[in-house]
C-alpha atoms as a PDB file:
ATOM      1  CA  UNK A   1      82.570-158.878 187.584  1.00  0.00           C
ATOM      2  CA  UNK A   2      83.994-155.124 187.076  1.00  0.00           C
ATOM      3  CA  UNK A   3      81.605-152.646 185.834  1.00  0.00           C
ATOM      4  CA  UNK A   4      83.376-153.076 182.167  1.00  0.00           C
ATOM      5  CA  UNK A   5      82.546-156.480 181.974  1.00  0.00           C
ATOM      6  CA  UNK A   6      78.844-155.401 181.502  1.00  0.00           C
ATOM      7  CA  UNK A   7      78.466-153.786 178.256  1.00  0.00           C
ATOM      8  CA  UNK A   8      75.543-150.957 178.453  1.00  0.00           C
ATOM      9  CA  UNK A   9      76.402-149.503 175.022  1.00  0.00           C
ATOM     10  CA  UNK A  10      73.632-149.738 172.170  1.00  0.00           C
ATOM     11  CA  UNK A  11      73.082-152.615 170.159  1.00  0.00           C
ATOM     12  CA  UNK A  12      74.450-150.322 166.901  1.00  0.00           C
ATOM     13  CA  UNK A  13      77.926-149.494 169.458  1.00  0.00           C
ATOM     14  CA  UNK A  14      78.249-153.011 170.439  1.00  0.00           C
ATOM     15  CA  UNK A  15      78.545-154.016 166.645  1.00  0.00           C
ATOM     16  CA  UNK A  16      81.494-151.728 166.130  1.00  0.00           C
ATOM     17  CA  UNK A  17      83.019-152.682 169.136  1.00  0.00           C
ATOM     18  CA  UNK A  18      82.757-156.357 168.140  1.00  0.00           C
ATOM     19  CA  UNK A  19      83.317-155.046 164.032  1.00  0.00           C
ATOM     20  CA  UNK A  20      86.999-153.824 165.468  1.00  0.00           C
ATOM     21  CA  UNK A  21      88.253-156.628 167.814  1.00  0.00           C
ATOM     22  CA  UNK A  22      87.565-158.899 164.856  1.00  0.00           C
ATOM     23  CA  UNK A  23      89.324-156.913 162.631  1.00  0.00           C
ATOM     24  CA  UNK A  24      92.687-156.731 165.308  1.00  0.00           C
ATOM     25  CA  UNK A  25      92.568-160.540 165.376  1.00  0.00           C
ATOM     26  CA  UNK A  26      92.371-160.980 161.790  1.00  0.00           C
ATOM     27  CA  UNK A  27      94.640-158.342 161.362  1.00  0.00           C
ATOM     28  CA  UNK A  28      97.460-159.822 163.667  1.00  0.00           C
ATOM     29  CA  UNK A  29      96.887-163.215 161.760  1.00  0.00           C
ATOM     30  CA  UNK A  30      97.658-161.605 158.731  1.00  0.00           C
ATOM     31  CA  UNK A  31     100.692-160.762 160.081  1.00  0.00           C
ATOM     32  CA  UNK A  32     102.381-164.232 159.752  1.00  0.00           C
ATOM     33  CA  UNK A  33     101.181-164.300 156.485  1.00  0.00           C
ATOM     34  CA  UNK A  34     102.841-160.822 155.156  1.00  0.00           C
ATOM     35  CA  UNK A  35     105.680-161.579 157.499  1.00  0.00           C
ATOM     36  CA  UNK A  36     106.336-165.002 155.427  1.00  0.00           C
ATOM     37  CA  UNK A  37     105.990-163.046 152.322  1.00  0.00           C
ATOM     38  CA  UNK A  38     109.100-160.606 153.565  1.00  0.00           C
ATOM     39  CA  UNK A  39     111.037-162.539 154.800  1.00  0.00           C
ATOM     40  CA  UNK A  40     111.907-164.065 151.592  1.00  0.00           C
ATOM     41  CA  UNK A  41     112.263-160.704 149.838  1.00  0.00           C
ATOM     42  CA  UNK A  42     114.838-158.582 152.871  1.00  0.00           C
ATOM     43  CA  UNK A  43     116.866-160.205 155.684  1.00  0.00           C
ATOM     44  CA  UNK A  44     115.161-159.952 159.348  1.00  0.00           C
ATOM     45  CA  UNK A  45     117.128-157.020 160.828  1.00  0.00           C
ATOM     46  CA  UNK A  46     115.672-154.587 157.859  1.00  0.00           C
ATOM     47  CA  UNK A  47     112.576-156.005 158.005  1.00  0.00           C
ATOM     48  CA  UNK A  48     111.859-155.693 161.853  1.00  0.00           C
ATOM     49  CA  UNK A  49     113.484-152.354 161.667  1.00  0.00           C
ATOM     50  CA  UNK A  50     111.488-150.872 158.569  1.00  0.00           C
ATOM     51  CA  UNK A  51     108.298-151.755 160.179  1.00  0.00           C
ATOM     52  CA  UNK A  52     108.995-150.544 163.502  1.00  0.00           C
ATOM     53  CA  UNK A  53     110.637-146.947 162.093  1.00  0.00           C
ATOM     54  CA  UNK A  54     107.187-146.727 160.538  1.00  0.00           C
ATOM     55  CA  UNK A  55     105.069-148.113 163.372  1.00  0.00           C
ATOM     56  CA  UNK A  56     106.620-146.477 166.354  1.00  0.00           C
ATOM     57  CA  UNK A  57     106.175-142.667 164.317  1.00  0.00           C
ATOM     58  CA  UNK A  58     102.410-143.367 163.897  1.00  0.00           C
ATOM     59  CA  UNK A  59     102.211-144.882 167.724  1.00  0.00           C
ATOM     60  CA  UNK A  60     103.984-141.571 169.113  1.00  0.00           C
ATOM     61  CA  UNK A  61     101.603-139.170 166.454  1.00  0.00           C
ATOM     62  CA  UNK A  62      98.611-141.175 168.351  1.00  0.00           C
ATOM     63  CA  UNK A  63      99.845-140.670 171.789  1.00  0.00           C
ATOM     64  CA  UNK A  64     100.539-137.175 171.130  1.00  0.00           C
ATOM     65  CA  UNK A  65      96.782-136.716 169.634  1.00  0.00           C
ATOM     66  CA  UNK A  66      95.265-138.702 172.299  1.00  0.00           C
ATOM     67  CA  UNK A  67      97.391-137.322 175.617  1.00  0.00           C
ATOM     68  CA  UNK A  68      98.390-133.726 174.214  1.00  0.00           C
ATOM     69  CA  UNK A  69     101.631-133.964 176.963  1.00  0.00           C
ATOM     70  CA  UNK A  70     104.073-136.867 176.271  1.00  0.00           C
ATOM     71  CA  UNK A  71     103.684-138.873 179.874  1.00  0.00           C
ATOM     72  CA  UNK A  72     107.504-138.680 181.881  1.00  0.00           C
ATOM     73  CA  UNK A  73     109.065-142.308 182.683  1.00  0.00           C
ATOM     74  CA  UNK A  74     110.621-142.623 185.931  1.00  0.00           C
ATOM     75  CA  UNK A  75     114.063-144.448 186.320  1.00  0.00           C
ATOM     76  CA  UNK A  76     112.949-147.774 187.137  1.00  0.00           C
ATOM     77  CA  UNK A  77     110.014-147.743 184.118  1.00  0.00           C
ATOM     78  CA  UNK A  78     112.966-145.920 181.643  1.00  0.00           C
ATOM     79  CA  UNK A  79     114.970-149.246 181.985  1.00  0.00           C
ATOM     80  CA  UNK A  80     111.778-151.637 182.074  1.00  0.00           C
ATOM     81  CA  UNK A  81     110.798-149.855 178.576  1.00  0.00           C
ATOM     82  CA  UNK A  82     114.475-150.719 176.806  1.00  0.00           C
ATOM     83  CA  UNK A  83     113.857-154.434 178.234  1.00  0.00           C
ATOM     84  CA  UNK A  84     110.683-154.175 176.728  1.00  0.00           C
ATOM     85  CA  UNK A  85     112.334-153.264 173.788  1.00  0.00           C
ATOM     86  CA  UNK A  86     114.783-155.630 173.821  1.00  0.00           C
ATOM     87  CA  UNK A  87     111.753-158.971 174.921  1.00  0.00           C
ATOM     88  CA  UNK A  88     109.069-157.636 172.470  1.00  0.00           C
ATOM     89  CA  UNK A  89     110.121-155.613 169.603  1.00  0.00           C
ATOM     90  CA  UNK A  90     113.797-156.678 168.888  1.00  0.00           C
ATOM     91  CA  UNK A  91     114.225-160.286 169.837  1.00  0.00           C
ATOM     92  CA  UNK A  92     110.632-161.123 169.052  1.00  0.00           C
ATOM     93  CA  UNK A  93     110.886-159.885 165.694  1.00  0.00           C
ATOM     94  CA  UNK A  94     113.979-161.549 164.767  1.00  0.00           C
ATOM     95  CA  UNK A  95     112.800-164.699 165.915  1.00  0.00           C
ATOM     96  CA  UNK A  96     109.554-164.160 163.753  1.00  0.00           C
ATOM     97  CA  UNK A  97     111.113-163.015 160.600  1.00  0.00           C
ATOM     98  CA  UNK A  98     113.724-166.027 160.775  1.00  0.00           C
ATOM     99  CA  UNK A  99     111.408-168.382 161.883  1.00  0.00           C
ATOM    100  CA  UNK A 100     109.456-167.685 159.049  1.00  0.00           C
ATOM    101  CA  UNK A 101     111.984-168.061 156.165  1.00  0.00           C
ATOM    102  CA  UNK A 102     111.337-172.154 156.623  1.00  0.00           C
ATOM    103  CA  UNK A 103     107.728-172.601 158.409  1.00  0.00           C
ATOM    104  CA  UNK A 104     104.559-171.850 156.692  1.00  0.00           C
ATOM    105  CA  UNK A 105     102.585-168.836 158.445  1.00  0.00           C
ATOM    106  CA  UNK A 106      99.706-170.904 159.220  1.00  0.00           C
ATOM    107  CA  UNK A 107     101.664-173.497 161.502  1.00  0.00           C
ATOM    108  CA  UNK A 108     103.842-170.242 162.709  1.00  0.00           C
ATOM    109  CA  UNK A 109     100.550-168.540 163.851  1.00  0.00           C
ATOM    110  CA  UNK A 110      99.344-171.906 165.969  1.00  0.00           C
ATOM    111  CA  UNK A 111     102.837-172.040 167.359  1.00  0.00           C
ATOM    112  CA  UNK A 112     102.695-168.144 168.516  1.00  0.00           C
ATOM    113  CA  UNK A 113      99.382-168.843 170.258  1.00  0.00           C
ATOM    114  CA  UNK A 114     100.439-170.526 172.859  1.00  0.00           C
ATOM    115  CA  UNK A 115     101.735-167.380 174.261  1.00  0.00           C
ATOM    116  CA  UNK A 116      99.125-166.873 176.678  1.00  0.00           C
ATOM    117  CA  UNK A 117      99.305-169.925 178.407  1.00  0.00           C
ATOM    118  CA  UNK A 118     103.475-170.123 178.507  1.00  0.00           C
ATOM    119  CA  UNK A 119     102.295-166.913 180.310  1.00  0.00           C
ATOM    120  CA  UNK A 120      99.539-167.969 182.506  1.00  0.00           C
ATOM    121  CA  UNK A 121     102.220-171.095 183.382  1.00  0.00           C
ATOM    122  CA  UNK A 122     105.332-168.488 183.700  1.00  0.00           C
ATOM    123  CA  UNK A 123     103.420-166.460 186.080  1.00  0.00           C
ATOM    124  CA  UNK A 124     101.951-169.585 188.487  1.00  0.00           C
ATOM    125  CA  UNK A 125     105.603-170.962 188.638  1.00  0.00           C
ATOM    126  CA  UNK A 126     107.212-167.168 188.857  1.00  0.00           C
ATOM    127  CA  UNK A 127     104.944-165.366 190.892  1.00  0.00           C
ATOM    128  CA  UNK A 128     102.429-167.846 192.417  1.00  0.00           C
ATOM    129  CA  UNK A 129      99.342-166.775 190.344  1.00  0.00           C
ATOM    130  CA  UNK A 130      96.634-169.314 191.134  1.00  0.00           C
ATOM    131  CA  UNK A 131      96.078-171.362 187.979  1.00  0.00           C
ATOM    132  CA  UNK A 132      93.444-173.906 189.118  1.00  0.00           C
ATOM    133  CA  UNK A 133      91.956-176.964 187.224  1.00  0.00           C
ATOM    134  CA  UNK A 134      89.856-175.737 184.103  1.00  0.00           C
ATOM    135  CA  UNK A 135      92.858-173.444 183.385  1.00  0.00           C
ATOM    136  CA  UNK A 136      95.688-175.638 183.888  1.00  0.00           C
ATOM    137  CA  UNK A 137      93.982-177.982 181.797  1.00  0.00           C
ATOM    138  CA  UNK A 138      93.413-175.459 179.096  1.00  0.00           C
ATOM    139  CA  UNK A 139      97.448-174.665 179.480  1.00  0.00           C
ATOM    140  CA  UNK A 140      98.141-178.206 178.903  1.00  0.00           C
ATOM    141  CA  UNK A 141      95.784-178.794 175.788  1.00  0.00           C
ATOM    142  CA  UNK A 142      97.451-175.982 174.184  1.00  0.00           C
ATOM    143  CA  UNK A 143     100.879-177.019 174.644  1.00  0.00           C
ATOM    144  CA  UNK A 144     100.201-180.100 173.191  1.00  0.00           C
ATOM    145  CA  UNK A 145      98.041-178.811 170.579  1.00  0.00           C
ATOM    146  CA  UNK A 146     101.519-176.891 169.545  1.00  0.00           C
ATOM    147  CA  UNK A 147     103.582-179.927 170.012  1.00  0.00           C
ATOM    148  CA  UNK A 148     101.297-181.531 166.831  1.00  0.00           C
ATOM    149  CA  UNK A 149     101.752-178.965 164.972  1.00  0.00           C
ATOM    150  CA  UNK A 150     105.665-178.278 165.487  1.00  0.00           C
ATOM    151  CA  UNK A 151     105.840-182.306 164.928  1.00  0.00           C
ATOM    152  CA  UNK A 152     103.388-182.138 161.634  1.00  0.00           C
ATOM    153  CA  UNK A 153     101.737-184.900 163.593  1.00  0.00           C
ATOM    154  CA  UNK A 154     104.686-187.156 163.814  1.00  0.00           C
ATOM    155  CA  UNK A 155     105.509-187.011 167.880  1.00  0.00           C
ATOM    156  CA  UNK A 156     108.379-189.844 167.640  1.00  0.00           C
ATOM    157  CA  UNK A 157     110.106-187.420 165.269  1.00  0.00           C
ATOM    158  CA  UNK A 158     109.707-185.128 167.830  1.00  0.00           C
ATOM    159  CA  UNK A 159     111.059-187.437 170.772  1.00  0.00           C
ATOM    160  CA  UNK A 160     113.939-187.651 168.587  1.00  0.00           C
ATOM    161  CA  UNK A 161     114.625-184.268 167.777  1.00  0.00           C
ATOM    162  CA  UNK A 162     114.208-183.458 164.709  1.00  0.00           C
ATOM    163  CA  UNK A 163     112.705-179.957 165.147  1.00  0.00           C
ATOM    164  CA  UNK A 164     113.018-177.238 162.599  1.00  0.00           C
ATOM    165  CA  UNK A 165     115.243-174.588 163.084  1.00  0.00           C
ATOM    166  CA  UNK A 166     112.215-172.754 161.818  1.00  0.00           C
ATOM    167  CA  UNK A 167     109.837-174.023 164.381  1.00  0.00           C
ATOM    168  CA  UNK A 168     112.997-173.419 167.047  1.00  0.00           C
ATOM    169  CA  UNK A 169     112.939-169.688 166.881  1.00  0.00           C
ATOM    170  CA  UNK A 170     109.098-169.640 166.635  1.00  0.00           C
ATOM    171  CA  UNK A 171     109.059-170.863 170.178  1.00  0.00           C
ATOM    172  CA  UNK A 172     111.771-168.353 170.933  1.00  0.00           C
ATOM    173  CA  UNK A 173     108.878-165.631 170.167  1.00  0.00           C
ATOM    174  CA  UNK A 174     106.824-167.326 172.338  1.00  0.00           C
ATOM    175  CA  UNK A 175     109.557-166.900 175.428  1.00  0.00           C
ATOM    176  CA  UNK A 176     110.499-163.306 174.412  1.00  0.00           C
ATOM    177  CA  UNK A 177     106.971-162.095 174.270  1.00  0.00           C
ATOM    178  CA  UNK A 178     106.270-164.149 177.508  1.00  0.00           C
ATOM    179  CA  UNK A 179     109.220-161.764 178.916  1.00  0.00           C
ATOM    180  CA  UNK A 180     107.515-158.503 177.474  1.00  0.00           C
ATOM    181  CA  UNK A 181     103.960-159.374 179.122  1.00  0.00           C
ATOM    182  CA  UNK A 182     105.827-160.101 182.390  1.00  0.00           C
ATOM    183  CA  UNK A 183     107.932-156.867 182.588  1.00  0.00           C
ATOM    184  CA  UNK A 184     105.356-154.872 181.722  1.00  0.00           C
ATOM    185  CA  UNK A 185     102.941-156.181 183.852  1.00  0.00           C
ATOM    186  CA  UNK A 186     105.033-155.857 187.190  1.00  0.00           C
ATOM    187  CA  UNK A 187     106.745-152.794 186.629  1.00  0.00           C
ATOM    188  CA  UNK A 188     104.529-150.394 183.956  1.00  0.00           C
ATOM    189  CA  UNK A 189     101.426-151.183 185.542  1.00  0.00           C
ATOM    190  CA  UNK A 190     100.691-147.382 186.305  1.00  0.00           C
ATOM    191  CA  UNK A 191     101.214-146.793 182.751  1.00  0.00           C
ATOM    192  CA  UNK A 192      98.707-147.266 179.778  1.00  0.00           C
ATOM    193  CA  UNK A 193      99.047-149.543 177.492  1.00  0.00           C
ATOM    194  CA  UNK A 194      99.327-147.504 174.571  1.00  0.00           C
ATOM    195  CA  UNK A 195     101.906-145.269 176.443  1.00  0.00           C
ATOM    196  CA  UNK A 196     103.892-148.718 177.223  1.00  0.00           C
ATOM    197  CA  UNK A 197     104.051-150.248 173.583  1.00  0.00           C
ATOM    198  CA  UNK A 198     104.992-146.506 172.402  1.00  0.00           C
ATOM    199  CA  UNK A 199     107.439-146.383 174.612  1.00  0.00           C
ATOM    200  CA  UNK A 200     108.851-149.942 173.779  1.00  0.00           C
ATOM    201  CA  UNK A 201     108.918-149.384 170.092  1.00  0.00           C
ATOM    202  CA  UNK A 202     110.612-146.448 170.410  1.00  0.00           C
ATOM    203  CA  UNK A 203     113.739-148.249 172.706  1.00  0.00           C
ATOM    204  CA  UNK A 204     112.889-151.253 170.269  1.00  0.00           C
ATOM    205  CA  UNK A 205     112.749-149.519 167.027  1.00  0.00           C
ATOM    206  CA  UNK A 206     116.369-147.578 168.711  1.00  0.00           C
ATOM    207  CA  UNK A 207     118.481-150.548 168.686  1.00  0.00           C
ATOM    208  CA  UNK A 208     117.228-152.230 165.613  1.00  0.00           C
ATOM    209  CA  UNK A 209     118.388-149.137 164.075  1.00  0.00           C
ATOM    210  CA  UNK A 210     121.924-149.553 165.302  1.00  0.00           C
ATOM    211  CA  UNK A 211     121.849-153.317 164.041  1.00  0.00           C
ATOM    212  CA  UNK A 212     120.413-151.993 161.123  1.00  0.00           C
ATOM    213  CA  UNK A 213     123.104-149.531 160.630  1.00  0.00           C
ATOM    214  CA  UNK A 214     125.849-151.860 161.294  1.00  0.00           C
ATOM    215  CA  UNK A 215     124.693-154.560 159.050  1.00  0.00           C
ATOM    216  CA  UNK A 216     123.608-152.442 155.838  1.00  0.00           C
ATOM    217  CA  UNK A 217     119.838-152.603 154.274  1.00  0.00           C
ATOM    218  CA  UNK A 218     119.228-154.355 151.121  1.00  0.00           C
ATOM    219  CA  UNK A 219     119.510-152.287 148.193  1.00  0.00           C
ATOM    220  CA  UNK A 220     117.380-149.465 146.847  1.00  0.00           C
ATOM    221  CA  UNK A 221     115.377-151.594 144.648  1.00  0.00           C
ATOM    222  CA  UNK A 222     114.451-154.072 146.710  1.00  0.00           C
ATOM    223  CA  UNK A 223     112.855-151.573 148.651  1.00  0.00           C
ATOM    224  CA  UNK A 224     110.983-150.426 145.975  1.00  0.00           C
ATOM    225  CA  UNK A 225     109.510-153.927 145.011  1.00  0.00           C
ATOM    226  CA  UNK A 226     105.801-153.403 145.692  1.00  0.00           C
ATOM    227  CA  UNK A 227     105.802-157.057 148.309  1.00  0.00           C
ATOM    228  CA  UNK A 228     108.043-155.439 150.145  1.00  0.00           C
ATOM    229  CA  UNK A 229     106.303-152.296 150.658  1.00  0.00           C
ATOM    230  CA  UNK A 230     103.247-154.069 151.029  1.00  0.00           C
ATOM    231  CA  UNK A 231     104.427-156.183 153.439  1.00  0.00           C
ATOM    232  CA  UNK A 232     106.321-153.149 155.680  1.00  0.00           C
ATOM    233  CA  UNK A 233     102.937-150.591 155.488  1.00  0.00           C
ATOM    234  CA  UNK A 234     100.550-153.621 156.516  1.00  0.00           C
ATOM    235  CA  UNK A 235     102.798-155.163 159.454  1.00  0.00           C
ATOM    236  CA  UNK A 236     103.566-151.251 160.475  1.00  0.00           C
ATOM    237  CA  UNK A 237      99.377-150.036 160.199  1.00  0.00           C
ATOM    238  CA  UNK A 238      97.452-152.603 159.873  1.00  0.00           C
ATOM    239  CA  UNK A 239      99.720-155.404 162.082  1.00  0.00           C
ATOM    240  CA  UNK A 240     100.659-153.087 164.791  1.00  0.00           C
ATOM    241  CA  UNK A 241      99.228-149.811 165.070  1.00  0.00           C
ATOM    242  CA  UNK A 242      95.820-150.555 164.166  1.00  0.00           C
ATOM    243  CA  UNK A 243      95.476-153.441 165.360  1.00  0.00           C
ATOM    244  CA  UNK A 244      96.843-152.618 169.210  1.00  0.00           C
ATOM    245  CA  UNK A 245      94.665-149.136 169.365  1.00  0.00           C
ATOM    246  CA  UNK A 246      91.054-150.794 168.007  1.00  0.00           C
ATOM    247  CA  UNK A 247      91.857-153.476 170.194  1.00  0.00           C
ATOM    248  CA  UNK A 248      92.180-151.815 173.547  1.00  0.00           C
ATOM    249  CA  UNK A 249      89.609-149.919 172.040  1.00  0.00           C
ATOM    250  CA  UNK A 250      87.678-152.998 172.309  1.00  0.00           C
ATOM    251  CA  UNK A 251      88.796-153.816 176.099  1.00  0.00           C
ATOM    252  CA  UNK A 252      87.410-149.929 177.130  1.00  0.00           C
ATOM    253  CA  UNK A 253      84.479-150.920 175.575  1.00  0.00           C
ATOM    254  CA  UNK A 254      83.715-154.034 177.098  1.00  0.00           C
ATOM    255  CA  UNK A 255      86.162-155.046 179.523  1.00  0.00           C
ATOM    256  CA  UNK A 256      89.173-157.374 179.382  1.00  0.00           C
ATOM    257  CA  UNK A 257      87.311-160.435 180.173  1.00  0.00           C
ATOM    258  CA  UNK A 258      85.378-160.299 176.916  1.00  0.00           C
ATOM    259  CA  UNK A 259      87.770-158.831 174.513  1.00  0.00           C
ATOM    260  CA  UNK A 260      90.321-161.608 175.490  1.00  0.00           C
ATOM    261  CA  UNK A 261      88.203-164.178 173.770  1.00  0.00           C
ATOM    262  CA  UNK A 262      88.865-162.543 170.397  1.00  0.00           C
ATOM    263  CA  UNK A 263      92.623-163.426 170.402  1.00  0.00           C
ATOM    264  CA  UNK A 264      91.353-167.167 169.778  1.00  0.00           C
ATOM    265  CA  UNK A 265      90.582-165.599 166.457  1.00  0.00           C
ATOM    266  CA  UNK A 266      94.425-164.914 165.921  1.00  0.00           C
ATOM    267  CA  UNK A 267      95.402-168.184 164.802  1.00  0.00           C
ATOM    268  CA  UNK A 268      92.170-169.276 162.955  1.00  0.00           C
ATOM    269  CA  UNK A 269      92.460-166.286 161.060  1.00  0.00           C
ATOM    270  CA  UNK A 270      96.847-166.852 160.605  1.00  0.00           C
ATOM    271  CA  UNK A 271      95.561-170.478 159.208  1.00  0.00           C
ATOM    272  CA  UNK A 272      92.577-169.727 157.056  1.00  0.00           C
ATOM    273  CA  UNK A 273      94.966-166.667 155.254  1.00  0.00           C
ATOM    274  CA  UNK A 274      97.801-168.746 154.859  1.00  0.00           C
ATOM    275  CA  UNK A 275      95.556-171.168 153.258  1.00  0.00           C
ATOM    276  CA  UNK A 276      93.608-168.715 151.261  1.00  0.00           C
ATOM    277  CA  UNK A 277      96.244-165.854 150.200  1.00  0.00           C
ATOM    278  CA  UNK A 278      99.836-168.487 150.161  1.00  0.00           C
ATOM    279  CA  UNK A 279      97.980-171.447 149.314  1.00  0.00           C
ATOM    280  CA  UNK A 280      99.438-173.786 152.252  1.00  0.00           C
ATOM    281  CA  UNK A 281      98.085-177.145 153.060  1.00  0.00           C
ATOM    282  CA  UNK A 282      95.720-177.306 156.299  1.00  0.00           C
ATOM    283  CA  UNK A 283      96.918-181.029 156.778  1.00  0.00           C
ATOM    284  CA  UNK A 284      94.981-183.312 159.804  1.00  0.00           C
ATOM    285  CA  UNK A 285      98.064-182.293 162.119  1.00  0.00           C
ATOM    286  CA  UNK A 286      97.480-178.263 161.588  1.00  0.00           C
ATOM    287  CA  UNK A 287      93.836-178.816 161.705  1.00  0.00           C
ATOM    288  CA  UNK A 288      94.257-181.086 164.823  1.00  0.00           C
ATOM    289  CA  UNK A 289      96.395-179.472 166.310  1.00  0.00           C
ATOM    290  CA  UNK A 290      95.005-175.909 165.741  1.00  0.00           C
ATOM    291  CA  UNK A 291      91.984-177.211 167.265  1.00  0.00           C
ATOM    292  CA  UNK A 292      93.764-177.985 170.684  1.00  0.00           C
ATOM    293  CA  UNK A 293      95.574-174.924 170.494  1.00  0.00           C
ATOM    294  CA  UNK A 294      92.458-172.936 170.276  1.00  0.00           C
ATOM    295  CA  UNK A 295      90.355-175.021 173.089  1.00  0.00           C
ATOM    296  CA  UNK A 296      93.355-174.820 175.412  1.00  0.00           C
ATOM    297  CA  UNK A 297      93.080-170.823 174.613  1.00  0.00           C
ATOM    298  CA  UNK A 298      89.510-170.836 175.344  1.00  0.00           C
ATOM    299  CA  UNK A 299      89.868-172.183 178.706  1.00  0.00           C
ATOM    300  CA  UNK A 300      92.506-170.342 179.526  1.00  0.00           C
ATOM    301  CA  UNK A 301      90.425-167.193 178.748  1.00  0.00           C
ATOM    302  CA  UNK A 302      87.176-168.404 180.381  1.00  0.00           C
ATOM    303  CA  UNK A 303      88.695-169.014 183.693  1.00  0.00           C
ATOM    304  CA  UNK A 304      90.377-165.568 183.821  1.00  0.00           C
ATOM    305  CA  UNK A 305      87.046-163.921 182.808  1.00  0.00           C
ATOM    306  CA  UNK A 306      85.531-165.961 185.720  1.00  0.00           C
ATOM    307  CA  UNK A 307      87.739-164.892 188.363  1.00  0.00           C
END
């Protein structure tokens, strides 16, 4: 157990600290639900690239703030940043805003969380991690915690293959973002994490700008309708620069180990808003499944705080 992994703050400190890795989870589950709202209103491109202009301005004002001189990028972390870009920012958004034209946020958000065991599984198969029994178990509940809820319960529809384009690129967040954990972790390791997502949205927020360019924007007044620009300022602040900065926040605070059990919040909170603020259905095979999915999580977690 590190030294971080023993909090020695004050009761009054330990509240905020737990106050603001709540409020990241919640805050990232909220973003399937404002994402579903936009993605109805502006096509993918301009959406990803609208929040991501915004965001990656008010990461680099932060960075500036917080490190006075803008750290240097060597060659080698230069091109790991624009793969970054191109894993987490471009192709995950894309995926997520298309994805989320046909499947309800609270089913996309249990889908998404699997991402940390496709990672935990990516990296024992890639790079010989140990994985060991509690957390391969806790890999395997999860996955099939998501295969409920991509099959709405029905798993012979599944064996048949009638998946959802919807639910399709869903899982292709889940494999892009697996791709930006893995780059970053082998080859920006040196580098913070706020310096690495900074640096990402930048390359990230680059090329969606070409696409954007190249395709056109919707028009003037869309822009101006106020779910649009309530969806853009709470995926940009809330969704993304908020959320990552209280977060690791949170993991200075009290260590990794601790502050990863707060992302099992993620999809509770994606379901519970989706039911609450879009009004969607929390049928036996989101509530089943959603269950697994979040048990599998927990495992996952626990064994990598234990060891």
């Amino acid at each position: 157990m590190t030294k971080h992994d023993t909090c020695t703050a004050d009761p009054a400190n330990l509240g905020i600290t737990y106050l603001l890795l709540t409020l990241s989870a919640v805050f990232w589950g909220g973003t399937f639900i404002a994402g579903r709202q936009l993605a109805s209103q502006i096509d993918p491109v301009s959406a990803a690239f609208l929040r991501f202009a915004l965001a990656t301005l008010l990461l680099w004002a932060w960075v500036g703030w917080r490190h006075r001189r803008l750290p240097g990028l060597t060659l080698r972390q230069g091109v790991a940043a624009i793969l970054l870009g191109i894993t987490g920012i471009v192709a995950y958004n894309l995926f997520f805003f298309e994805g989320l034209k046909s499947v309800e946020a609270g089913r996309a958000a249990l889908i998404v969380a699997i991402n940390p065991v496709v990672i935990a599984l990516a990296s024992h198969l890639l790079f010989h991690e140990p994985l060991g029994g509690r957390r391969a178990a806790g890999v395997a509940l999860s996955l099939c915690g998501a295969l409920v809820v991509i099959a709405r319960g029905d798993l012979v529809d599944l064996l048949s293959g009638s998946v959802g384009l919807g639910e399709v690129l869903l899982l292709g967040c889940v494999a892009s973002w697996s791709l930006y954990t893995l780059i970053g972790r082998r080859v920006l390791g040196r580098l913070s994490p706020l310096v690495t997502v900074a640096y990402a949205s930048l390359a990230g927020t680059v090329m969606l700008g070409l696409l954007f360019g190249v395709r056109g924007g919707p028009g003037p007044g869309v822009l101006r309708e106020p779910v649009v620009l309530a969806g853009i300022g709470y995926l940009a602040v809330f969704g993304t620069v908020l959320a990552f900065v209280w977060f690791y926040a949170g993991v200075k605070a009290i260590g990794a180990t601790r502050a990863a059990q707060f992302i099992n919040l993620v999809p509770v909170s994606g379901v519970l808003l989706g039911a609450l603020v879009l009004h969607e259905p929390v049928t036996p095979a989101v509530l089943g499944g959603g269950i697994m999915v979040i048990l599998g999580l927990w495992l996952t977690n626990r064994h990598v705080g234990r060891h």
